[in-house]
PDB file of N, CA and C in Angstrom:
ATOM      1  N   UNK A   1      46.174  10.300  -9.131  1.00  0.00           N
ATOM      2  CA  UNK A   1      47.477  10.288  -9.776  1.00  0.00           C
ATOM      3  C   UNK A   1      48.342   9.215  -9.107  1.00  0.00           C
ATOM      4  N   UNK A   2      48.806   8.099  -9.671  1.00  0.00           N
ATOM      5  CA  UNK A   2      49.965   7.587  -9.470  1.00  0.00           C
ATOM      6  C   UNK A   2      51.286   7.608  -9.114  1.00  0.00           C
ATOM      7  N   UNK A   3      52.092   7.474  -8.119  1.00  0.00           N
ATOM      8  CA  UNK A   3      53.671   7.655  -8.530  1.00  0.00           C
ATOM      9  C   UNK A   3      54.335   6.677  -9.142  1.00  0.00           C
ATOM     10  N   UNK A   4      53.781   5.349  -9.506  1.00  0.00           N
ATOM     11  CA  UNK A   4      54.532   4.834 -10.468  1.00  0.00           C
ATOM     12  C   UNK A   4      54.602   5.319 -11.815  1.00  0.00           C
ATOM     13  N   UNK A   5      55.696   4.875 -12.438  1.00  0.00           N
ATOM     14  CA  UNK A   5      56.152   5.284 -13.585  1.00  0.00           C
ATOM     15  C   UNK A   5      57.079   4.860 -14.364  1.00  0.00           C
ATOM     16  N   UNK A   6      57.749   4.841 -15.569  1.00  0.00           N
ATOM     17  CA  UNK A   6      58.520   4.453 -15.740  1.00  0.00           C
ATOM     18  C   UNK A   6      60.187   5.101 -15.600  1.00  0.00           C
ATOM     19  N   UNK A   7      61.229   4.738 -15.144  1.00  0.00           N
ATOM     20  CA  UNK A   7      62.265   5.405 -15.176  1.00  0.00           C
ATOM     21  C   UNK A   7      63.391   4.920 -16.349  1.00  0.00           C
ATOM     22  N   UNK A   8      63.070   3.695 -16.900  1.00  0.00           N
ATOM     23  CA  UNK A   8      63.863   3.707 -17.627  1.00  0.00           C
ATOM     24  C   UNK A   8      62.844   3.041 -19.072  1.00  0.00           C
ATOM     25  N   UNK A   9      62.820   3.026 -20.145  1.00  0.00           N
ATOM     26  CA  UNK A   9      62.419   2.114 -21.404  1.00  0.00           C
ATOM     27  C   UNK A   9      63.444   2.108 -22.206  1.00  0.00           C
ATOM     28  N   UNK A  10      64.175   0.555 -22.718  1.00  0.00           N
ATOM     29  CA  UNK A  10      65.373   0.822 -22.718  1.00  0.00           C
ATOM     30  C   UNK A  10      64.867   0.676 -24.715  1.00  0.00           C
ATOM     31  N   UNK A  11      63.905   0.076 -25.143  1.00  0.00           N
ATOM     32  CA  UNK A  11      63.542   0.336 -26.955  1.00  0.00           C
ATOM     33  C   UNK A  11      63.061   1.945 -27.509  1.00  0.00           C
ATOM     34  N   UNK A  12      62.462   2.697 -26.329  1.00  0.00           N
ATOM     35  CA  UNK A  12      61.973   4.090 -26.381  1.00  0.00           C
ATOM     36  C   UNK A  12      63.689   5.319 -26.486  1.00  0.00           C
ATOM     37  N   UNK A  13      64.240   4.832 -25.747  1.00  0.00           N
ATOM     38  CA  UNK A  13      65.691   5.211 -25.327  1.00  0.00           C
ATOM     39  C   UNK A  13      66.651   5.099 -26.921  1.00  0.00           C
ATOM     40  N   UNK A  14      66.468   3.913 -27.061  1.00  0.00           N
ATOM     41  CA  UNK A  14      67.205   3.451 -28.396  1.00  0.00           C
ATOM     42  C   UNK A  14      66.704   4.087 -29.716  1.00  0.00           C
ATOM     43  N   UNK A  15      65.889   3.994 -29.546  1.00  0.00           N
ATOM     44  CA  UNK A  15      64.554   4.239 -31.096  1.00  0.00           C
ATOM     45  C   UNK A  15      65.091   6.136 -30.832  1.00  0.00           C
ATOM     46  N   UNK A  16      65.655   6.645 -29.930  1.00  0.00           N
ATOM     47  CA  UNK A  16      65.700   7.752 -29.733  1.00  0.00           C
ATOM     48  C   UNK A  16      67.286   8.385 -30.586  1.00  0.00           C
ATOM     49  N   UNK A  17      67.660   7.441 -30.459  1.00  0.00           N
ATOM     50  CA  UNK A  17      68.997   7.546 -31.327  1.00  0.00           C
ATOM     51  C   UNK A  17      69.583   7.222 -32.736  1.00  0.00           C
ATOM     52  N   UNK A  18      68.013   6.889 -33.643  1.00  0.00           N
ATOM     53  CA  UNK A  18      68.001   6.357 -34.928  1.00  0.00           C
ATOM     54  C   UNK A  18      68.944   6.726 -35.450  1.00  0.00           C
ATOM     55  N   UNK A  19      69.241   8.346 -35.515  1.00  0.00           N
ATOM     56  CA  UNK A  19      70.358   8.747 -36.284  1.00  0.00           C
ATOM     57  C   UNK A  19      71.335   8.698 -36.271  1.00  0.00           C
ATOM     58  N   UNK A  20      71.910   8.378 -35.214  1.00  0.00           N
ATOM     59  CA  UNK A  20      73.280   8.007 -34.748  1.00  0.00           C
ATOM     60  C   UNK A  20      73.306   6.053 -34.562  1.00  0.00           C
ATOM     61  N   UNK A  21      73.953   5.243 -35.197  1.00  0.00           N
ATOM     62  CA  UNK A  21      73.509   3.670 -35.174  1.00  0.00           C
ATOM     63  C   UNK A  21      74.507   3.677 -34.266  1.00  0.00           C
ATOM     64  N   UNK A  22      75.826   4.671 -34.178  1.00  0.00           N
ATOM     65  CA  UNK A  22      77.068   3.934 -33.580  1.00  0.00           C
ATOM     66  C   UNK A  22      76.443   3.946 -32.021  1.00  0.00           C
ATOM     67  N   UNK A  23      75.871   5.178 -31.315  1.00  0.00           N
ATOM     68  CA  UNK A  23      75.629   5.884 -30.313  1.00  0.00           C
ATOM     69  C   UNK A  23      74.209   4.979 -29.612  1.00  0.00           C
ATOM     70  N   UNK A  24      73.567   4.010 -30.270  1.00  0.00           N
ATOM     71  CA  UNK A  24      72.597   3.802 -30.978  1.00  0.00           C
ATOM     72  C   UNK A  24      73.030   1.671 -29.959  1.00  0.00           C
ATOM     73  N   UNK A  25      73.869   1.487 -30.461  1.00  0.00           N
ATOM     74  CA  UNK A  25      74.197   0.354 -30.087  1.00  0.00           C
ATOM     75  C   UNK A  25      75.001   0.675 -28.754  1.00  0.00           C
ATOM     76  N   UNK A  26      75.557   1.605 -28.422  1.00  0.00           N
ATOM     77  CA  UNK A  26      76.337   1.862 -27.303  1.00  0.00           C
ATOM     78  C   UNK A  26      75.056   1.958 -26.235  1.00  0.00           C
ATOM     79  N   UNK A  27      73.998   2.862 -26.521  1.00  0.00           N
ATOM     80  CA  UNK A  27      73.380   2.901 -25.539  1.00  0.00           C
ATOM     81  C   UNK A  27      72.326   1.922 -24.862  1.00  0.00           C
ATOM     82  N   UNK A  28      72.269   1.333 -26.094  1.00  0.00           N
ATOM     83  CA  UNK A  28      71.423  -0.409 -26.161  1.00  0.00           C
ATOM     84  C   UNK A  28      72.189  -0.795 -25.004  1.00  0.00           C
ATOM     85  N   UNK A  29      73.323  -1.383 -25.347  1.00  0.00           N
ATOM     86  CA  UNK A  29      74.652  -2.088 -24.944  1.00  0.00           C
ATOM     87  C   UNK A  29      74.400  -1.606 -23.110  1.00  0.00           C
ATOM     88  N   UNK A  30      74.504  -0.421 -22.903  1.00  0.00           N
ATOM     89  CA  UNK A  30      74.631   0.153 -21.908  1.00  0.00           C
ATOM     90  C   UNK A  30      73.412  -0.203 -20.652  1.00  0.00           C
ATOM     91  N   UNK A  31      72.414   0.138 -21.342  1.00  0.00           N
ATOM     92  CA  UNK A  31      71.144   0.469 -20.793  1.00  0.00           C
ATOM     93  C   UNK A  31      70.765  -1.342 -20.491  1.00  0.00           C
ATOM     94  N   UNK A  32      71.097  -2.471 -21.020  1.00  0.00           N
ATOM     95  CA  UNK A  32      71.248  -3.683 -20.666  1.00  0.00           C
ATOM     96  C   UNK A  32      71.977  -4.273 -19.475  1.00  0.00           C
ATOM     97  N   UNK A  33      72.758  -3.295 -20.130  1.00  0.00           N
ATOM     98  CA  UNK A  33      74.134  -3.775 -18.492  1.00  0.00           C
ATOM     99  C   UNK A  33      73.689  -3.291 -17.540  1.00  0.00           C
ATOM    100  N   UNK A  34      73.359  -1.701 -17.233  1.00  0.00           N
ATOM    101  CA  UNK A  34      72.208  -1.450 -16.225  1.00  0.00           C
ATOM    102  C   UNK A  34      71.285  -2.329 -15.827  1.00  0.00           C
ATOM    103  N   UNK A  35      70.040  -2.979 -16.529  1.00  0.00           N
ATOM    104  CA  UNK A  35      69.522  -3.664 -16.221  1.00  0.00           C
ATOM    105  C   UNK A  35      69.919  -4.904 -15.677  1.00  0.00           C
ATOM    106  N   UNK A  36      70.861  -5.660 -16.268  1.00  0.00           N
ATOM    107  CA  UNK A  36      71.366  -7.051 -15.606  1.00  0.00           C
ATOM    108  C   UNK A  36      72.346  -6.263 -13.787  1.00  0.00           C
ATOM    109  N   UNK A  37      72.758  -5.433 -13.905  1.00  0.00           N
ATOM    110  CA  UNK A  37      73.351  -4.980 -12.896  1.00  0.00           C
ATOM    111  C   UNK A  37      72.486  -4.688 -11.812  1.00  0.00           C
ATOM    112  N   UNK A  38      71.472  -3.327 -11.970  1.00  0.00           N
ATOM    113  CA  UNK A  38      70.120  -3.679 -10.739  1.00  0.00           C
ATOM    114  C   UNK A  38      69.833  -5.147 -10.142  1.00  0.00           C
ATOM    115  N   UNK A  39      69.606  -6.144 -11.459  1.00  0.00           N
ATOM    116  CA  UNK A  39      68.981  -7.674 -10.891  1.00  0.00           C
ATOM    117  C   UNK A  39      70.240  -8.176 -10.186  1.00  0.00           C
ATOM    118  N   UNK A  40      71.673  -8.260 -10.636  1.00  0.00           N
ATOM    119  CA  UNK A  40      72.164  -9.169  -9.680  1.00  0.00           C
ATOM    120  C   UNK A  40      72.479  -8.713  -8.205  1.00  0.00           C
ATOM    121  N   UNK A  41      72.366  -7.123  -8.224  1.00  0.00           N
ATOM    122  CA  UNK A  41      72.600  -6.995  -7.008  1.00  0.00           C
ATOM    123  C   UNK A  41      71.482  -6.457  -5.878  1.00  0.00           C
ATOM    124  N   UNK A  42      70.298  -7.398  -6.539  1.00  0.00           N
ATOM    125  CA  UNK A  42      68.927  -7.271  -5.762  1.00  0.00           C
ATOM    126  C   UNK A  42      68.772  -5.327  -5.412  1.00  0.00           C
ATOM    127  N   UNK A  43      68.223  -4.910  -6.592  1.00  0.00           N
ATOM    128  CA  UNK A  43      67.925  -3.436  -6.363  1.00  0.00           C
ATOM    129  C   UNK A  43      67.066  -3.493  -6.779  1.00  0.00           C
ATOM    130  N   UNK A  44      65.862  -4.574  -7.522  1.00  0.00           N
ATOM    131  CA  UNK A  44      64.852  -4.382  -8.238  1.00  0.00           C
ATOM    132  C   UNK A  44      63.976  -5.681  -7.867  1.00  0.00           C
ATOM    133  N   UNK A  45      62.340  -5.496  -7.383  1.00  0.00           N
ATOM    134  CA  UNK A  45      61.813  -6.321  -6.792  1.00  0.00           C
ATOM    135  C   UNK A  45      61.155  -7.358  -8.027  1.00  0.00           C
ATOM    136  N   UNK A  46      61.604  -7.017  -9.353  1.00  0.00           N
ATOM    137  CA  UNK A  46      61.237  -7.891 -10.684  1.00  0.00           C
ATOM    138  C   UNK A  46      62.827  -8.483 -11.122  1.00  0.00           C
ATOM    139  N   UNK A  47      62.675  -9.368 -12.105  1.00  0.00           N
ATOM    140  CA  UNK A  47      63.252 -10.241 -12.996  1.00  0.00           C
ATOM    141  C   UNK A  47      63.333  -9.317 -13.776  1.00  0.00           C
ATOM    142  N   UNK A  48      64.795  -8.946 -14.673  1.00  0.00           N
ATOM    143  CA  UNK A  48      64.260  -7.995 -15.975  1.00  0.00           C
ATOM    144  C   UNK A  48      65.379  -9.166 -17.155  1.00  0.00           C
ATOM    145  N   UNK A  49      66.259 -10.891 -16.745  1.00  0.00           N
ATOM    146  CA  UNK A  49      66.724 -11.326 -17.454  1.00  0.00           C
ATOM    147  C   UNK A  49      65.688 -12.834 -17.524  1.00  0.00           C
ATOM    148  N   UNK A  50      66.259 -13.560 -18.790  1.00  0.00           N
ATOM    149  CA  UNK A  50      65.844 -14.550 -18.176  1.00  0.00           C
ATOM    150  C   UNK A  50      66.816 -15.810 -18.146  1.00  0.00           C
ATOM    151  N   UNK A  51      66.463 -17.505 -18.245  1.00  0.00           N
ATOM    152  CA  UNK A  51      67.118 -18.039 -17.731  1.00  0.00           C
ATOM    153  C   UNK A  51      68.571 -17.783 -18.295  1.00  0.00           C
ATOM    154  N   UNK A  52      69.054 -17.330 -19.729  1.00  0.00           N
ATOM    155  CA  UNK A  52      70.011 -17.493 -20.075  1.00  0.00           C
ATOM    156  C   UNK A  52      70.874 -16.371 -19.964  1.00  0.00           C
ATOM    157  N   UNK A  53      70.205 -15.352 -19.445  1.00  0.00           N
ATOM    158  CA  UNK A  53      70.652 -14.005 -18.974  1.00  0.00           C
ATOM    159  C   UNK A  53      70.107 -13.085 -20.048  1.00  0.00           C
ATOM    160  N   UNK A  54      69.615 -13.016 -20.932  1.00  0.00           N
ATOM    161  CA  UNK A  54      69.092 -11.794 -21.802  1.00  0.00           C
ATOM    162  C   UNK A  54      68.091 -11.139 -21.490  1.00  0.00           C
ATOM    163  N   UNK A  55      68.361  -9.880 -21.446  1.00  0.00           N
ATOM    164  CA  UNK A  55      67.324  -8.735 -20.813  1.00  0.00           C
ATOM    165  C   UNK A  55      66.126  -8.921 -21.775  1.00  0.00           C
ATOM    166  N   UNK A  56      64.954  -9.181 -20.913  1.00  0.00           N
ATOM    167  CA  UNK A  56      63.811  -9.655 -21.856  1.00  0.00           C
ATOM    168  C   UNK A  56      62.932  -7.985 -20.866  1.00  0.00           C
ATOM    169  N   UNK A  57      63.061  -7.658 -19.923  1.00  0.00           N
ATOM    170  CA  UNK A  57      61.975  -6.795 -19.352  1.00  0.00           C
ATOM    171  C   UNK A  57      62.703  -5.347 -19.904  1.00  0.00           C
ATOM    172  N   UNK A  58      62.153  -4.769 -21.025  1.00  0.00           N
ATOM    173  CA  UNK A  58      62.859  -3.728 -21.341  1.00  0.00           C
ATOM    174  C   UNK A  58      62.717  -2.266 -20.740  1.00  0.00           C
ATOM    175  N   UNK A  59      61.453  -2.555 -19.346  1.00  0.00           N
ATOM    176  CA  UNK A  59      60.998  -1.192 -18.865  1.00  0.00           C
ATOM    177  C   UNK A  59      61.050  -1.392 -17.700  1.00  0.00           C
ATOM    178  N   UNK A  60      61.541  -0.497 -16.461  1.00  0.00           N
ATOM    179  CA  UNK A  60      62.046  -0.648 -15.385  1.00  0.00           C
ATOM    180  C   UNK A  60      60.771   0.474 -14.627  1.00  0.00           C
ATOM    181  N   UNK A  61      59.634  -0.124 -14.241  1.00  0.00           N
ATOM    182  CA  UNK A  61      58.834   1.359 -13.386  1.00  0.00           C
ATOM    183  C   UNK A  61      59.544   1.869 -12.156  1.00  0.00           C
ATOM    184  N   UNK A  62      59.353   2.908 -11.432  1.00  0.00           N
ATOM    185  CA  UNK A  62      59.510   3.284 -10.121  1.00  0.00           C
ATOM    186  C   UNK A  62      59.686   2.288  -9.323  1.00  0.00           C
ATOM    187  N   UNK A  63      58.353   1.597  -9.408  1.00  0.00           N
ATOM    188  CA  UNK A  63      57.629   0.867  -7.854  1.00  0.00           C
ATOM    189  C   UNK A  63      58.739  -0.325  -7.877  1.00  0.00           C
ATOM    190  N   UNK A  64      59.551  -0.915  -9.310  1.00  0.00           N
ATOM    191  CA  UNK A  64      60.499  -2.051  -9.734  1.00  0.00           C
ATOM    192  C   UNK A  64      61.587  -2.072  -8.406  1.00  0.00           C
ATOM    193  N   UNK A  65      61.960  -0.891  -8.190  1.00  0.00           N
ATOM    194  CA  UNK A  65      63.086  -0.261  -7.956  1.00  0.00           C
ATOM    195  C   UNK A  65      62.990  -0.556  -6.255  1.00  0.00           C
ATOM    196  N   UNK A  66      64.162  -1.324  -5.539  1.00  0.00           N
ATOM    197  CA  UNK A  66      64.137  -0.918  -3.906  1.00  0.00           C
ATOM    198  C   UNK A  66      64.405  -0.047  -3.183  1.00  0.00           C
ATOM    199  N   UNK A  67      64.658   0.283  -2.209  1.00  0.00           N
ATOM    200  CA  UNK A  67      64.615   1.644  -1.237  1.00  0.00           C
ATOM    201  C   UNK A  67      66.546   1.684  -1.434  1.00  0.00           C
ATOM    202  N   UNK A  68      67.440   0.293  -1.610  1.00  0.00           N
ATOM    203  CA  UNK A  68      68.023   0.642  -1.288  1.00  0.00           C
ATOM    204  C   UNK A  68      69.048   0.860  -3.072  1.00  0.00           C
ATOM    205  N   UNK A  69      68.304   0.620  -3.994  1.00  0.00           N
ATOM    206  CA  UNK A  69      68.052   0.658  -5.226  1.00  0.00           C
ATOM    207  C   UNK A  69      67.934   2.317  -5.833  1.00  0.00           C
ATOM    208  N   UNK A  70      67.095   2.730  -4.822  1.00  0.00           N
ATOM    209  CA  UNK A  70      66.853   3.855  -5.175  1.00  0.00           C
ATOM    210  C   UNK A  70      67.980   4.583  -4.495  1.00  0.00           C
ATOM    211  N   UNK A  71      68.627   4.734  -3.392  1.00  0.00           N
ATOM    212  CA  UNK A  71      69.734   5.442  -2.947  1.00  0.00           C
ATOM    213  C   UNK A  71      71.085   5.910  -3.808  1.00  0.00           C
ATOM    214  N   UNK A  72      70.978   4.615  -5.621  1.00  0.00           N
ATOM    215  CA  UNK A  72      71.722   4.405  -6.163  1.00  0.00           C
ATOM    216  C   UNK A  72      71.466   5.614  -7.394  1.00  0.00           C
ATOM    217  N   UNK A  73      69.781   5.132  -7.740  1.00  0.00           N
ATOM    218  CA  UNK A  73      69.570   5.882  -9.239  1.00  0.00           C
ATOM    219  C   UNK A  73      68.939   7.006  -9.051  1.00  0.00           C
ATOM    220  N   UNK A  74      68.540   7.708  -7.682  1.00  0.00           N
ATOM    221  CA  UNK A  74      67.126   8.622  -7.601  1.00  0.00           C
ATOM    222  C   UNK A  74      68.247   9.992  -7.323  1.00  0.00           C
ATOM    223  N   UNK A  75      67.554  11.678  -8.479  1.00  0.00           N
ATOM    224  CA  UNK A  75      67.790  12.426  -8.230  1.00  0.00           C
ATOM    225  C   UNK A  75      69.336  12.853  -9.386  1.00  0.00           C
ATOM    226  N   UNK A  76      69.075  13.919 -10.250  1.00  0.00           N
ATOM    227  CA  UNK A  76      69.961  14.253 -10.609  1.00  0.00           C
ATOM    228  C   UNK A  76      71.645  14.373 -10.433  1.00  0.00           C
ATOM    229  N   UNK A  77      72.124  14.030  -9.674  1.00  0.00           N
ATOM    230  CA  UNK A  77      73.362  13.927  -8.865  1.00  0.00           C
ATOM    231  C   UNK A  77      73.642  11.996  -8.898  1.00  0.00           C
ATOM    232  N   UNK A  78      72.929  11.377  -8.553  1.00  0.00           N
ATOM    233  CA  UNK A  78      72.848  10.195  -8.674  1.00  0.00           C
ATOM    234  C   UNK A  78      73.824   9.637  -9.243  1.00  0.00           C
ATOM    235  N   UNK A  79      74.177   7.793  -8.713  1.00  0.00           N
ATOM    236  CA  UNK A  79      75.436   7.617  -9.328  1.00  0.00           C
ATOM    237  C   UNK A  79      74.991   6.869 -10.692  1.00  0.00           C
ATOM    238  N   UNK A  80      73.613   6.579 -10.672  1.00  0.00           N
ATOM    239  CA  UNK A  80      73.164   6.148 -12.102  1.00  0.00           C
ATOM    240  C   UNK A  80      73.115   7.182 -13.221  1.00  0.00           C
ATOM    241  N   UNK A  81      72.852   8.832 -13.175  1.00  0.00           N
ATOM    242  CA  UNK A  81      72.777   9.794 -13.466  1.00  0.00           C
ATOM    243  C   UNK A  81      74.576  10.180 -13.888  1.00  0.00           C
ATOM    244  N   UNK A  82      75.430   9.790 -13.127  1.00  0.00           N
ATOM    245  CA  UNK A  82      76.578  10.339 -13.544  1.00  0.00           C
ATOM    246  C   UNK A  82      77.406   9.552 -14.353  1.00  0.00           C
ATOM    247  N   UNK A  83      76.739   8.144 -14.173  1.00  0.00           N
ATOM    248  CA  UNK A  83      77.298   6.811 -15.523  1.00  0.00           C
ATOM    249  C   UNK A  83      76.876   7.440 -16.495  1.00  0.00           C
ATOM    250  N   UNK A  84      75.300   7.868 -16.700  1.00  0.00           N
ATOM    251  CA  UNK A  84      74.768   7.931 -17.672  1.00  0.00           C
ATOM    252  C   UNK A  84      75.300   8.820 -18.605  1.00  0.00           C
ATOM    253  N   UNK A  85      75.936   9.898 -17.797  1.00  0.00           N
ATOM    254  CA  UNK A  85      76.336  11.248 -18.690  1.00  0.00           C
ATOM    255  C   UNK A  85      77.935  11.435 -19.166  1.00  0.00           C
ATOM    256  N   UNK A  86      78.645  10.175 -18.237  1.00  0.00           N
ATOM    257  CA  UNK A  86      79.702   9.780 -18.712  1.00  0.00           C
ATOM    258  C   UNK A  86      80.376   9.206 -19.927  1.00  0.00           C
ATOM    259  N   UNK A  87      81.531  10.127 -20.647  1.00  0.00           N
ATOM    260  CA  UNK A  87      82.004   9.582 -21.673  1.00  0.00           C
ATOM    261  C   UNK A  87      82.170   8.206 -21.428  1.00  0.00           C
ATOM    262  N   UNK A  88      82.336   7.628 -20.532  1.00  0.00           N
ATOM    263  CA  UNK A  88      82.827   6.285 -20.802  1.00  0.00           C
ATOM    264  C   UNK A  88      81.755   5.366 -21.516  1.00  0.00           C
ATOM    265  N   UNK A  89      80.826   5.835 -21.191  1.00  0.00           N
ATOM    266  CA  UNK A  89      79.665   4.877 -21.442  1.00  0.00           C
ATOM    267  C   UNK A  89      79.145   4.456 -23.182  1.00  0.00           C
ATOM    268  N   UNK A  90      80.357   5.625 -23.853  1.00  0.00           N
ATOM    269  CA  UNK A  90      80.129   5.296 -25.456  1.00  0.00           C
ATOM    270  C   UNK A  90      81.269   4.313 -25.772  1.00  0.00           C
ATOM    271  N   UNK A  91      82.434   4.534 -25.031  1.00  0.00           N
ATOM    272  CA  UNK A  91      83.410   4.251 -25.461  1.00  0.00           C
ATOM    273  C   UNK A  91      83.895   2.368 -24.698  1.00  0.00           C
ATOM    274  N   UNK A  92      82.697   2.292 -23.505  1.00  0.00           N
ATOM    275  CA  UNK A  92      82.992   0.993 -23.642  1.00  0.00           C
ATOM    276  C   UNK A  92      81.294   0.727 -22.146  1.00  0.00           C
ATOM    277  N   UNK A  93      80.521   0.452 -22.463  1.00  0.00           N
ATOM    278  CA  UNK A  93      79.203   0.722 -22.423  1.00  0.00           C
ATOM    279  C   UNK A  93      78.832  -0.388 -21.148  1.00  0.00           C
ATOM    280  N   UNK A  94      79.881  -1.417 -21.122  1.00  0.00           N
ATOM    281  CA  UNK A  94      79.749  -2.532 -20.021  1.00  0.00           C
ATOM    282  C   UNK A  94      80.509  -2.125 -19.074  1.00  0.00           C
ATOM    283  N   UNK A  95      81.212  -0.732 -18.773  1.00  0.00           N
ATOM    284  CA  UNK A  95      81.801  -0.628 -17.538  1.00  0.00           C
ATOM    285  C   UNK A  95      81.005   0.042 -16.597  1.00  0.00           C
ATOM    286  N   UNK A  96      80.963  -0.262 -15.700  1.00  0.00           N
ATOM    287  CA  UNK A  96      79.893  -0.065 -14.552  1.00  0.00           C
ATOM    288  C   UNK A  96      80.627   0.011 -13.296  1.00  0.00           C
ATOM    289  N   UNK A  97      82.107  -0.028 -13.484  1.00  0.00           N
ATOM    290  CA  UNK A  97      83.014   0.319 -12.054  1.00  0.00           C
ATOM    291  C   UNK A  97      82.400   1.426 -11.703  1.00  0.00           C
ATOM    292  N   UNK A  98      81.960   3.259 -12.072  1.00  0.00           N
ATOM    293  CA  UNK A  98      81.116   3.730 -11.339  1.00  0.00           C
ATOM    294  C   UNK A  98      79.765   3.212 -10.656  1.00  0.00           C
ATOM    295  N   UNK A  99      79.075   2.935 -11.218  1.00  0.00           N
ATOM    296  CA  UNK A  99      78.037   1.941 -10.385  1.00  0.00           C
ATOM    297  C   UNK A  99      78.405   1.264  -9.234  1.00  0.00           C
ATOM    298  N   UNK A 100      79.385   0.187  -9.202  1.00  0.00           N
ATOM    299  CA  UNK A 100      80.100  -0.285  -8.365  1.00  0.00           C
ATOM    300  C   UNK A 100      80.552   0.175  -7.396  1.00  0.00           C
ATOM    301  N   UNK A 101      81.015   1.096  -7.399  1.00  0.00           N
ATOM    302  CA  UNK A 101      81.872   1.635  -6.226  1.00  0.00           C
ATOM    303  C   UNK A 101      80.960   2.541  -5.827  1.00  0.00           C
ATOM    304  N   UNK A 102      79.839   3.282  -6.371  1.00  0.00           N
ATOM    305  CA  UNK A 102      78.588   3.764  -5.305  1.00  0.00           C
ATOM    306  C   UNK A 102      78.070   2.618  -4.506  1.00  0.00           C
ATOM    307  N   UNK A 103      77.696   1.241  -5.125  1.00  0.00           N
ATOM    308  CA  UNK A 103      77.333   0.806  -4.031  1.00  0.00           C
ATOM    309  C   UNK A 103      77.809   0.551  -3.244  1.00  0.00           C
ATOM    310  N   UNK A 104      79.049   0.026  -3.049  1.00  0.00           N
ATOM    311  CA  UNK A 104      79.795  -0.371  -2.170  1.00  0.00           C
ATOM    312  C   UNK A 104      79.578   0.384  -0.916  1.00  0.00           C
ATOM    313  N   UNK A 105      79.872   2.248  -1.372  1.00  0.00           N
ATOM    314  CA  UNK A 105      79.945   3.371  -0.694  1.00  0.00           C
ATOM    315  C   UNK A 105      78.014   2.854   0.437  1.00  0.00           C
ATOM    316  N   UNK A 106      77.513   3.015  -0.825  1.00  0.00           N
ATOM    317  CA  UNK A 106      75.906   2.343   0.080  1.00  0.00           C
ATOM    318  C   UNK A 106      75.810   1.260   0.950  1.00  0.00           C
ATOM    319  N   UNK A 107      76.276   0.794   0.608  1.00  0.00           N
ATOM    320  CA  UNK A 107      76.248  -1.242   1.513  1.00  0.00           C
ATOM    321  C   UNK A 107      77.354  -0.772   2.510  1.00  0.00           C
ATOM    322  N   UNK A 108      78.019   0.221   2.616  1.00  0.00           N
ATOM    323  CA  UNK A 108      79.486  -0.047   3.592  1.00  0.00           C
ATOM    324  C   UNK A 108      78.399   0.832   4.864  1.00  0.00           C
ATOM    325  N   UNK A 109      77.485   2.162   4.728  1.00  0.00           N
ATOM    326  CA  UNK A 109      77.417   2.010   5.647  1.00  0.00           C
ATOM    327  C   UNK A 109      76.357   1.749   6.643  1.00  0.00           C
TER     328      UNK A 109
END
């Protein structure tokens, strides 16, 4: 048995929300910004944009993820876990000031 895996597929995720288009593009929207956000702040040992910045790697495994990467998204409580479940994230899908200010909290000490 493996522990890699995938933690995020961001077309499996989407395709999950057919019925809702509005909810549907929010979480697209969202689940991108996540991704460009892991890469710029070196939490992920892959590329998931490319040169022009568009998220081309739409699946993020375990093993992707760094130790200090993982301090961010791992475990129900998590500050990736509490973006995720956050109203804000329909209502404007590129804010990631929670994200942000966990790491900070991580990198400060």
């Amino acid at each position: 048995m493996t522990d890699d895996y995938p933690v995020w597929d961001i077309d499996m995720l989407v395709a999950s929300y057919e019925s809702a288009p509005d909810w549907q593009k929010s979480i697209k929207i969202a689940m991108e910004s996540l991704f460009v956000f892991l890469e710029r702040n070196n939490l992920l040992t892959c590329r998931v944009t490319d040169e022009d910045g568009r998220v081309v790697k739409r699946i993020i495994m375990n093993s992707e993820i760094t130790e200090e990467g993982n301090k961010l998204v791992d475990g129900p409580r998590s500050a990736v876990h509490r973006w995720a479940k956050s109203k804000k994230i329909i209502n404007d899908p590129t804010n990631l000031s929670l994200l942000e200010k966990a790491l900070a909290e991580i990198r400060k000490v």
